[in-house]
N, C-alpha and C. Protein backbone atom coordinates (compact mmCIF):
# COMPACT_ATOMS: atom_id res chain seq x y z
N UNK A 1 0.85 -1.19 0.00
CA UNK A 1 0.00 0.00 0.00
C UNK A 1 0.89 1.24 0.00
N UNK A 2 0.52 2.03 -0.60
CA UNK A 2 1.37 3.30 -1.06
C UNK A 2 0.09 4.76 -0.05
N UNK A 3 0.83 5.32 0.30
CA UNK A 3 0.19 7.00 0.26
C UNK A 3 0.50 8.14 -0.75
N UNK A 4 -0.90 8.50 -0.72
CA UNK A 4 -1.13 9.69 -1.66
C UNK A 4 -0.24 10.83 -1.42
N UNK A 5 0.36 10.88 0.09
CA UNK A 5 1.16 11.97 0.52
C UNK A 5 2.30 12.14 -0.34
N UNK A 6 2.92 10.49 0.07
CA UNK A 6 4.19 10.24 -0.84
C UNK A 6 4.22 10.49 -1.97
N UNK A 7 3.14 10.33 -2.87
CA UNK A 7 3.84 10.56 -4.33
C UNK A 7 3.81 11.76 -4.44
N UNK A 8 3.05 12.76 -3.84
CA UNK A 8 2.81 13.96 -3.88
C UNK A 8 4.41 14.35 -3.15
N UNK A 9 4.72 14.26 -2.49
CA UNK A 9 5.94 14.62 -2.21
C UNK A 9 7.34 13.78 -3.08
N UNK A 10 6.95 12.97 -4.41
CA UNK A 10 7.90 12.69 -5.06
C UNK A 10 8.04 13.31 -5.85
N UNK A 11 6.69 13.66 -6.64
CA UNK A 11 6.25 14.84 -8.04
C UNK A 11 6.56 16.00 -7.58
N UNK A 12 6.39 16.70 -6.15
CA UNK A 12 7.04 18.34 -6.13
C UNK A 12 8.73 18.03 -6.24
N UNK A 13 9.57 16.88 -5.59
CA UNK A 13 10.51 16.64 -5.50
C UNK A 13 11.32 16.74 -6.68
N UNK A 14 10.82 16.10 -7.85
CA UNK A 14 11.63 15.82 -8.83
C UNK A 14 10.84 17.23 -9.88
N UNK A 15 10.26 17.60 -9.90
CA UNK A 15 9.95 18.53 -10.84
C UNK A 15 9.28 20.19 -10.67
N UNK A 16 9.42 20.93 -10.41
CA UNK A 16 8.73 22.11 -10.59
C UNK A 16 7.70 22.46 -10.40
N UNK A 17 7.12 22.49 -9.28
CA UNK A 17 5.97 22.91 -9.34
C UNK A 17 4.82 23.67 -8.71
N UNK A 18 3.79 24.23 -9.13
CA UNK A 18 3.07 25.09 -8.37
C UNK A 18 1.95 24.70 -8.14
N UNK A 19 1.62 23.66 -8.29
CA UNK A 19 0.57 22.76 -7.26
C UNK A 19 0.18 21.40 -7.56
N UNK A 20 0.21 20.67 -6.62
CA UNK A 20 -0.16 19.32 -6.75
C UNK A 20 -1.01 18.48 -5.52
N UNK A 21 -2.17 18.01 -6.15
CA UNK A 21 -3.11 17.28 -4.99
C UNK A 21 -3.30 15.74 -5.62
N UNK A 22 -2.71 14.97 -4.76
CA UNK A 22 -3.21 13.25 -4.96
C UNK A 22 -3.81 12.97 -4.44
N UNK A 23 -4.95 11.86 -4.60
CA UNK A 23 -5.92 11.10 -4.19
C UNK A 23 -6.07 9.93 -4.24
N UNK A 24 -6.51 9.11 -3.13
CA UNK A 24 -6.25 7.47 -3.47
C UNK A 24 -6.64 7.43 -2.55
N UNK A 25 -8.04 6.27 -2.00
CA UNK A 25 -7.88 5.51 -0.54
C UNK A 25 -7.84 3.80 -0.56
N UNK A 26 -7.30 3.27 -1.42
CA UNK A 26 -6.93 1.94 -1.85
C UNK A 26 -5.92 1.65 -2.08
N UNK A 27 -5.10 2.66 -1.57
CA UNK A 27 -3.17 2.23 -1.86
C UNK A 27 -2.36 2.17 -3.10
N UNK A 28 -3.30 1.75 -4.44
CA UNK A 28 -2.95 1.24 -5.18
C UNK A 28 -3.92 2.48 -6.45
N UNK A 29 -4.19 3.05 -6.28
CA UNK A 29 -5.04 3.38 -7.58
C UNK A 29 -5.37 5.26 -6.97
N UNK A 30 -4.80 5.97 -7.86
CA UNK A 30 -4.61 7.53 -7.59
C UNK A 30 -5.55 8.33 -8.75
N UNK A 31 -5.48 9.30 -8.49
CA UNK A 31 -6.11 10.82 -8.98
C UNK A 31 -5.06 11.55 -8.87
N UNK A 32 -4.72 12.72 -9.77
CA UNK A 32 -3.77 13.86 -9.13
C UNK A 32 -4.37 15.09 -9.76
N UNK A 33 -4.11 16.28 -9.71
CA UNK A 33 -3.87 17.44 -10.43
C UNK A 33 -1.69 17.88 -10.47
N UNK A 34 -1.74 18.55 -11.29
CA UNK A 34 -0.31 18.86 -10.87
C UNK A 34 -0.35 20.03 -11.85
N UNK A 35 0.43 21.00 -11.24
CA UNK A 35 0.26 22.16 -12.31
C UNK A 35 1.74 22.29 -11.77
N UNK A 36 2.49 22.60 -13.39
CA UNK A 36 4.33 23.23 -13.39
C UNK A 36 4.28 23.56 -14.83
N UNK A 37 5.35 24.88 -14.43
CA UNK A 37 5.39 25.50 -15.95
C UNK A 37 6.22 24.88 -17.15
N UNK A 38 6.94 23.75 -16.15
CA UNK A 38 7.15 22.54 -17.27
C UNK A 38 6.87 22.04 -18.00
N UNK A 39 5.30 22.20 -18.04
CA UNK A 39 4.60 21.66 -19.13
C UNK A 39 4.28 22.41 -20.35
N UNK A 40 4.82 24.03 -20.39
CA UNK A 40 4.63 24.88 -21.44
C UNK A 40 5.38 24.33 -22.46
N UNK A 41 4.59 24.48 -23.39
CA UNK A 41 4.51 23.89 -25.34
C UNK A 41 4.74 22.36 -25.07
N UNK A 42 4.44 21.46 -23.96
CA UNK A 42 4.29 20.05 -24.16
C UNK A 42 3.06 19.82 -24.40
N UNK A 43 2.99 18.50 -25.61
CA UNK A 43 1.39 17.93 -25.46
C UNK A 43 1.14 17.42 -24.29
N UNK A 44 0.05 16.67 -23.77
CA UNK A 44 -0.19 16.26 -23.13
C UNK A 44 0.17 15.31 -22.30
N UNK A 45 0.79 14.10 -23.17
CA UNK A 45 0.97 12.78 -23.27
C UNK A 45 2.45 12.89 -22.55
N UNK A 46 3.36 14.49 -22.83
CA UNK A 46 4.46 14.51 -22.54
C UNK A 46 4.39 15.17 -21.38
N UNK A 47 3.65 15.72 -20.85
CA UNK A 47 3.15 16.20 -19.56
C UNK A 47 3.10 15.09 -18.60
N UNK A 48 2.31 14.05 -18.88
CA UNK A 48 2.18 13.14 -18.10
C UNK A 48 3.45 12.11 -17.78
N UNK A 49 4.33 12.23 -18.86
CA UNK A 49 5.52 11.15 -18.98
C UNK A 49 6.17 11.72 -17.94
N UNK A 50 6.46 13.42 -17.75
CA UNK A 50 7.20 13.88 -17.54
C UNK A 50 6.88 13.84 -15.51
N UNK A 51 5.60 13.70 -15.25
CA UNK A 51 5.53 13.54 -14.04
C UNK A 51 5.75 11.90 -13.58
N UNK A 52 5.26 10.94 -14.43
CA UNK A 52 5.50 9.65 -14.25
C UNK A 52 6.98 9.25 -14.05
N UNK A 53 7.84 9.85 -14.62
CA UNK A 53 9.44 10.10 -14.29
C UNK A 53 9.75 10.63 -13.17
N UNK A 54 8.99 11.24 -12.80
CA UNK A 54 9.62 11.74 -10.73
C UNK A 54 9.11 10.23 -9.72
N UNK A 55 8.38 9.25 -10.19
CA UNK A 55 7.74 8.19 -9.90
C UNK A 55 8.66 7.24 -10.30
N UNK A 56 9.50 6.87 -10.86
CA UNK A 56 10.15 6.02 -11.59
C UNK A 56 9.92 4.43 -11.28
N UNK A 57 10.15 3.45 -11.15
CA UNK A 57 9.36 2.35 -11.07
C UNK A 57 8.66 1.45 -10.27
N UNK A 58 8.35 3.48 -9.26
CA UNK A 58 6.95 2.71 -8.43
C UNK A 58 5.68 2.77 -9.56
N UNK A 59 5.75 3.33 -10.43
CA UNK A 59 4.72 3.32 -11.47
C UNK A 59 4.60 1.88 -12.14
N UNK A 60 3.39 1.13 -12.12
CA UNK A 60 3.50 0.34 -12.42
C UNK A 60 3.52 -0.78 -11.23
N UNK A 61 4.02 -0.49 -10.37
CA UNK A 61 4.06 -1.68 -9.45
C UNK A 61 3.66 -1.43 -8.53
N UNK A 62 4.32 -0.58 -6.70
CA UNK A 62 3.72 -0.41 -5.74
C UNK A 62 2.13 1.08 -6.17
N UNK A 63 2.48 1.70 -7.52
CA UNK A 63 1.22 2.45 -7.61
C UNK A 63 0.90 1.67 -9.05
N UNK A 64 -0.24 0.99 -9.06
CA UNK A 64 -0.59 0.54 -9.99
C UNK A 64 -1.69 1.55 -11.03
N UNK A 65 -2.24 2.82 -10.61
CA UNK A 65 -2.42 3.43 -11.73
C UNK A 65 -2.19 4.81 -11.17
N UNK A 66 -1.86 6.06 -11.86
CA UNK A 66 -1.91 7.11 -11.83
C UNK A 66 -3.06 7.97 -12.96
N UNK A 67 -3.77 8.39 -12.44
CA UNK A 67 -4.94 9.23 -13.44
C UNK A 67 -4.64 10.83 -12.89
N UNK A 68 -3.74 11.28 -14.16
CA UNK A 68 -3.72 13.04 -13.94
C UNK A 68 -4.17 13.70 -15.04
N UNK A 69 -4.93 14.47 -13.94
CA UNK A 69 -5.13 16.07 -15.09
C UNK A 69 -3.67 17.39 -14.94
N UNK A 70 -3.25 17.75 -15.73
CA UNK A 70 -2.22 18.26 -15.89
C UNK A 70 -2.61 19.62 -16.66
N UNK A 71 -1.59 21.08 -16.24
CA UNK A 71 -1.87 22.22 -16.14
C UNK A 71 -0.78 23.07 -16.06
N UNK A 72 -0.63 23.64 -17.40
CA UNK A 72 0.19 24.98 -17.44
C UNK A 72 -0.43 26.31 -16.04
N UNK A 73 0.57 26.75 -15.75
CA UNK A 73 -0.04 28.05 -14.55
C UNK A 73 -1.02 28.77 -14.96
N UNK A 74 -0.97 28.86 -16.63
CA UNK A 74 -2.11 30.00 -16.98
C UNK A 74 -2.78 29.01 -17.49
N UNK A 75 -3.52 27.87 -17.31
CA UNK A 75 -4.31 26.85 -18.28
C UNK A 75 -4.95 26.44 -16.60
N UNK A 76 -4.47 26.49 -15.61
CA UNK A 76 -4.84 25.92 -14.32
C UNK A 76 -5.68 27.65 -13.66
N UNK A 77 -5.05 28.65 -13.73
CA UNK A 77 -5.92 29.91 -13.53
C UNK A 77 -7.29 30.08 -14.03
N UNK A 78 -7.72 29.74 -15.42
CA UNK A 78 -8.80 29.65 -15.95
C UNK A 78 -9.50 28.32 -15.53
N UNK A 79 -8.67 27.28 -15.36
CA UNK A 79 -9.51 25.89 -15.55
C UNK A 79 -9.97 25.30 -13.98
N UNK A 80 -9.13 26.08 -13.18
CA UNK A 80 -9.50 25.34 -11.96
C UNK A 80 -10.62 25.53 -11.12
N UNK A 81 -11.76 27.02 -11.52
CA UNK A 81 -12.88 26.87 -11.48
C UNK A 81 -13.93 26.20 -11.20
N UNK A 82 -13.74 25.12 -12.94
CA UNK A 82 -13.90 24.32 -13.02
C UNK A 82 -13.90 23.27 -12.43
N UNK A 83 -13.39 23.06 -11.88
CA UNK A 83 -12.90 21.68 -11.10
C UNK A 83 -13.37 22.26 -9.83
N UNK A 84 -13.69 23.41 -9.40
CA UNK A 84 -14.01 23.42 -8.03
C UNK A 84 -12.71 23.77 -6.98
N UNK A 85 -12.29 24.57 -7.18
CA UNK A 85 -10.17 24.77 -6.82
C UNK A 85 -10.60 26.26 -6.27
């Protein structure tokens, strides 16, 4: 069983960033938001690689899924509204 704390404190660790909330109460199966300006002019797909890399091969094994929504600073200002933020 993994905590939501921890990965959240692996993703600010390894990458840049100006906000991040994980969710999980099954050890094994997460939610996140993560917003870093790292992700400016990445698609999406490279957004996500790029946080799955501060995770390195607990992905896949002790966290068996990660589900993120991912957010430039000015794409998370407008969007987080939305989401209720």
């Amino acid at each position: 069983m993994f905590e939501s704390s921890e990965i959240k404190r692996l993703i600010e660790q390894g990458m840049p960033c100006d906000f991040v909330a994980i969710e999980g109460d099954d050890g094994v199966h997460f939610t996140g938001i993560v917003v870093s300006k790292a992700f400016e002019g990445k698609p999406r797909v490279r957004q996500h690689q790029a946080v799955y890399a501060t995770l390195g091969a607990l992905m896949g094994n002790e966290i068996h899924a990660l589900q993120l929504q991912t957010f430039t600073p000015a794409q998370w200002e407008t969007g987080r509204g939305e989401l209720g933020m």
